[in-house]
Protein backbone atom coordinates (compact mmCIF):
# COMPACT_ATOMS: atom_id res chain seq x y z
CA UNK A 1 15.52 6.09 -28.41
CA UNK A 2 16.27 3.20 -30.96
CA UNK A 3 12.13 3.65 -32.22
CA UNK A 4 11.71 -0.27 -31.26
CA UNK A 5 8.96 -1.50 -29.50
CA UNK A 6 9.61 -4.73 -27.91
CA UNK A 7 7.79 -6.72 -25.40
CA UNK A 8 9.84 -8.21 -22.40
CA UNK A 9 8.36 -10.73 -20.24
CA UNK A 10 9.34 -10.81 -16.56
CA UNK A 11 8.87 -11.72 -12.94
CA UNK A 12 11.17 -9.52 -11.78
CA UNK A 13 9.22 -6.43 -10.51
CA UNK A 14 11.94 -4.73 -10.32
CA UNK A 15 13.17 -5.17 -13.71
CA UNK A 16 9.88 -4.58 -15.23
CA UNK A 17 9.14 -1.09 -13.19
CA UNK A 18 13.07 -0.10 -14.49
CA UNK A 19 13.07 -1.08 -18.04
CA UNK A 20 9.24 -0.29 -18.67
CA UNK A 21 7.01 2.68 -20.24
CA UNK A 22 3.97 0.67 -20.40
CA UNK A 23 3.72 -2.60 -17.85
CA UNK A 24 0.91 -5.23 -18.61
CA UNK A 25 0.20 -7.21 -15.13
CA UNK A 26 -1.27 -10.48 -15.77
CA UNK A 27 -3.24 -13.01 -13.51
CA UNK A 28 -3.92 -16.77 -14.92
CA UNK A 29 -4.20 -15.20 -18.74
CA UNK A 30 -6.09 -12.24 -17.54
CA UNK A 31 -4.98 -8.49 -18.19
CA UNK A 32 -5.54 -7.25 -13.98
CA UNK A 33 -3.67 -3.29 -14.88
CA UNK A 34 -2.24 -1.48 -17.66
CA UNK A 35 0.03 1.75 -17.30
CA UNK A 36 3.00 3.15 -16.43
CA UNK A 37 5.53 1.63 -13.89
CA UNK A 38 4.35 5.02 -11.27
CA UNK A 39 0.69 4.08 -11.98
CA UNK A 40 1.11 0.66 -11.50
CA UNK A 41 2.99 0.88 -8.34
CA UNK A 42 0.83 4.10 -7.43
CA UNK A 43 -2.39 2.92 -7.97
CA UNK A 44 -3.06 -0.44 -7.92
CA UNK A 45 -6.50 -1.59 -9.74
CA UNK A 46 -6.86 -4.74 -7.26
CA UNK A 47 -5.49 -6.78 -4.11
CA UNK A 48 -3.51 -9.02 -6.89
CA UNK A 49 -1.32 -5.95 -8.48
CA UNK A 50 -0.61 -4.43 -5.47
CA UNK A 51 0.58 -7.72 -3.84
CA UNK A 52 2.62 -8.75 -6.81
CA UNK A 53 4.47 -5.06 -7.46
CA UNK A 54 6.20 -4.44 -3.97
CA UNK A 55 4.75 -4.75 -0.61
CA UNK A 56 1.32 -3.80 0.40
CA UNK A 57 -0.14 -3.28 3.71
CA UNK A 58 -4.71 -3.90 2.47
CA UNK A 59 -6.28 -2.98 5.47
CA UNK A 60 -10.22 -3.11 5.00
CA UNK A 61 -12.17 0.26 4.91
CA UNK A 62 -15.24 2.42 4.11
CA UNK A 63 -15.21 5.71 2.21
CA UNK A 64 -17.05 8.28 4.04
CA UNK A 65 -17.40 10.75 1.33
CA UNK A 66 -15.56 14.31 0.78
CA UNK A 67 -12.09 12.77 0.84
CA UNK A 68 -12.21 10.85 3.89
CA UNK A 69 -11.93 7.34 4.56
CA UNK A 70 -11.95 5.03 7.64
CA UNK A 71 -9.94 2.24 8.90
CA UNK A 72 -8.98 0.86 12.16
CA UNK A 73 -11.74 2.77 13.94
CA UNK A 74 -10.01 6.15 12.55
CA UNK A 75 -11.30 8.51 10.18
CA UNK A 76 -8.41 10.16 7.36
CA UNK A 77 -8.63 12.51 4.43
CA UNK A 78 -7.36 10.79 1.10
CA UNK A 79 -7.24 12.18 -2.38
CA UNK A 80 -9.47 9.40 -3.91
CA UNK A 81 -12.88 10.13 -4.73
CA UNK A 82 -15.04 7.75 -7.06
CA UNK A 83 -16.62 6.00 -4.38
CA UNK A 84 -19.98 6.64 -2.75
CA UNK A 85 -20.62 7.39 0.40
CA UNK A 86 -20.66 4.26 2.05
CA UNK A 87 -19.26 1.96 0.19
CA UNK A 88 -16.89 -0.73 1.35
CA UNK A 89 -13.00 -0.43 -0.14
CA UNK A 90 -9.83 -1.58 0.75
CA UNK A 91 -7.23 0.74 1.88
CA UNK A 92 -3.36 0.08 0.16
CA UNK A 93 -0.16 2.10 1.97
CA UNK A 94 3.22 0.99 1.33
CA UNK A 95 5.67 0.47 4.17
CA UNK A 96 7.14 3.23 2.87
CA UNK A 97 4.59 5.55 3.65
CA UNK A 98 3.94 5.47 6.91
CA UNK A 99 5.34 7.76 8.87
CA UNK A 100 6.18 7.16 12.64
CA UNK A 101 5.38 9.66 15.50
CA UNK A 102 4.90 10.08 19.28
CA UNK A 103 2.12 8.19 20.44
CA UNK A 104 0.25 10.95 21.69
CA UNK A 105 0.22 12.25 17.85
CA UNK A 106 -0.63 9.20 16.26
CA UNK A 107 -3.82 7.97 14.51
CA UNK A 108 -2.57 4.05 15.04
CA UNK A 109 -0.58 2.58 17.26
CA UNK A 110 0.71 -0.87 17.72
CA UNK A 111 3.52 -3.06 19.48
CA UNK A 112 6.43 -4.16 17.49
CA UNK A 113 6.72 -7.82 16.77
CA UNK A 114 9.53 -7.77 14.37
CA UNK A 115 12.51 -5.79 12.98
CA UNK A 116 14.80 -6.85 10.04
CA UNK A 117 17.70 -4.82 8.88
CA UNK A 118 17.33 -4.75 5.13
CA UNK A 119 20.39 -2.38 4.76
CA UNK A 120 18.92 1.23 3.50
CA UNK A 121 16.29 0.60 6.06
CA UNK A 122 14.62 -1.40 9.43
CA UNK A 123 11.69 -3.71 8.43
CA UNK A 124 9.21 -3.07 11.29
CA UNK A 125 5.96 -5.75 11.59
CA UNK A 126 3.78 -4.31 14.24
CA UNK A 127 0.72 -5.35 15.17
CA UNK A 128 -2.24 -2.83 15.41
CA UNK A 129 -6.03 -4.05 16.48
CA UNK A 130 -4.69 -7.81 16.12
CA UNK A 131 -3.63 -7.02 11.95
CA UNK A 132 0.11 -7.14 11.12
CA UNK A 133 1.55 -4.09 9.10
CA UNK A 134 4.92 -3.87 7.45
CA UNK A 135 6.31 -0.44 8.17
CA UNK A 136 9.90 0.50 6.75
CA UNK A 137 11.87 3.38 8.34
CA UNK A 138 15.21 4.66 8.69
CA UNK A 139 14.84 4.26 12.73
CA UNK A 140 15.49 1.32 14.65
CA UNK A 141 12.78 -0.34 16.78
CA UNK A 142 12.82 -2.82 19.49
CA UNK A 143 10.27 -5.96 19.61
CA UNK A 144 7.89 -5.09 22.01
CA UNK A 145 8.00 -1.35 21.79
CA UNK A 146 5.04 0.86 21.52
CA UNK A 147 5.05 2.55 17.70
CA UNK A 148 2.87 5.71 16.62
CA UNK A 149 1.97 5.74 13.11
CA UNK A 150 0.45 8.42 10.71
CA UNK A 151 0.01 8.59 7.11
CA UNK A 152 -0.95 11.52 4.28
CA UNK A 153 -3.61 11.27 2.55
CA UNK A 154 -1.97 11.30 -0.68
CA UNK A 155 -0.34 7.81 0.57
CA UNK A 156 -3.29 6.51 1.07
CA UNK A 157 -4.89 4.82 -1.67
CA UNK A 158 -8.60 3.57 -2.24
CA UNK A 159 -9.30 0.12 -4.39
CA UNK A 160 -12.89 -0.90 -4.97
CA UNK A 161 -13.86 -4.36 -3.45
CA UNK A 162 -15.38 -6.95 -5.75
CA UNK A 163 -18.10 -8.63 -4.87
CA UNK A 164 -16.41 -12.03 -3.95
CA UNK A 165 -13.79 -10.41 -1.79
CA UNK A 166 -16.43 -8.73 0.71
């Protein structure tokens, strides 16, 4: 608006992904992602960006080819495709994401350890296949209950593995 470009330094994700066209994300003097707040948030280049803008469930995963992935013993279409078939990735979805169903509908189900009230929304840990996921929804849930989960594939996003994190 004011044709000034000015560079704002920050560790306040929050601030940076609202006062941002272009967000640099840096690891021990090392450029990790470069783009937009969306892409940044979006589609995370590593474990590191993810982490550090918002929360990240990283489950571990293999791409199957032809949009599909699979995780947790379950096989789901994506949208990401520049991976062979084969190949070991890790699999981000925001808490956001997720969306909860009936049990008998769901592709994962686990057993509520934990609920916060944050206010807009419940902060649900559950525990699926002994890994903890962070799940937020507008629903309350009890510790102990039984939770069906599901997620689109265009919530679902791939990141390549480097070598040392295999």
């Amino acid at each position: 608006k004011l044709g000034i470009t000015f560079i704002y330094v920050t560790h306040d994700q929050e601030e940076a992904l609202t006062m941002s066209d272009v967000i640099v994300i840096m690891k021990d003097g090392q450029i990790q992602q470069i783009g937009t707040p969306e892409d940044i948030y979006n589609e995370p280049k590593n474990r590191f960006v993810a982490n550090f803008i918002g929360e990240s469930n990283i489950i571990p995963g293999e791409y199957l080819g032809d949009k599909k992935v699979k995780f947790m013993g379950q096989e789901f279409d994506c949208v990401d495709e520049n991976f062979e078939a084969g190949e070991v990735c890790d699999v981000v979805i925001r808490p956001e994401d997720f969306d909860r169903v009936p049990l008998e509908k769901a592709k994962l189900v686990g057993k509520v350890d934990s609920v916060v009230f944050k206010g807009v929304h419940f902060e649900i840990c559950a525990i699926i296949d002994g890994m903890e996921f962070v799940i937020h929804d507008y629903e309350v849930a009890r510790v102990g209950d039984m939770i069906g989960l599901s997620v689109d594939p265009y919530e679902i996003h791939l990141m390549k593995v480097k070598k040392e994190e295999e």
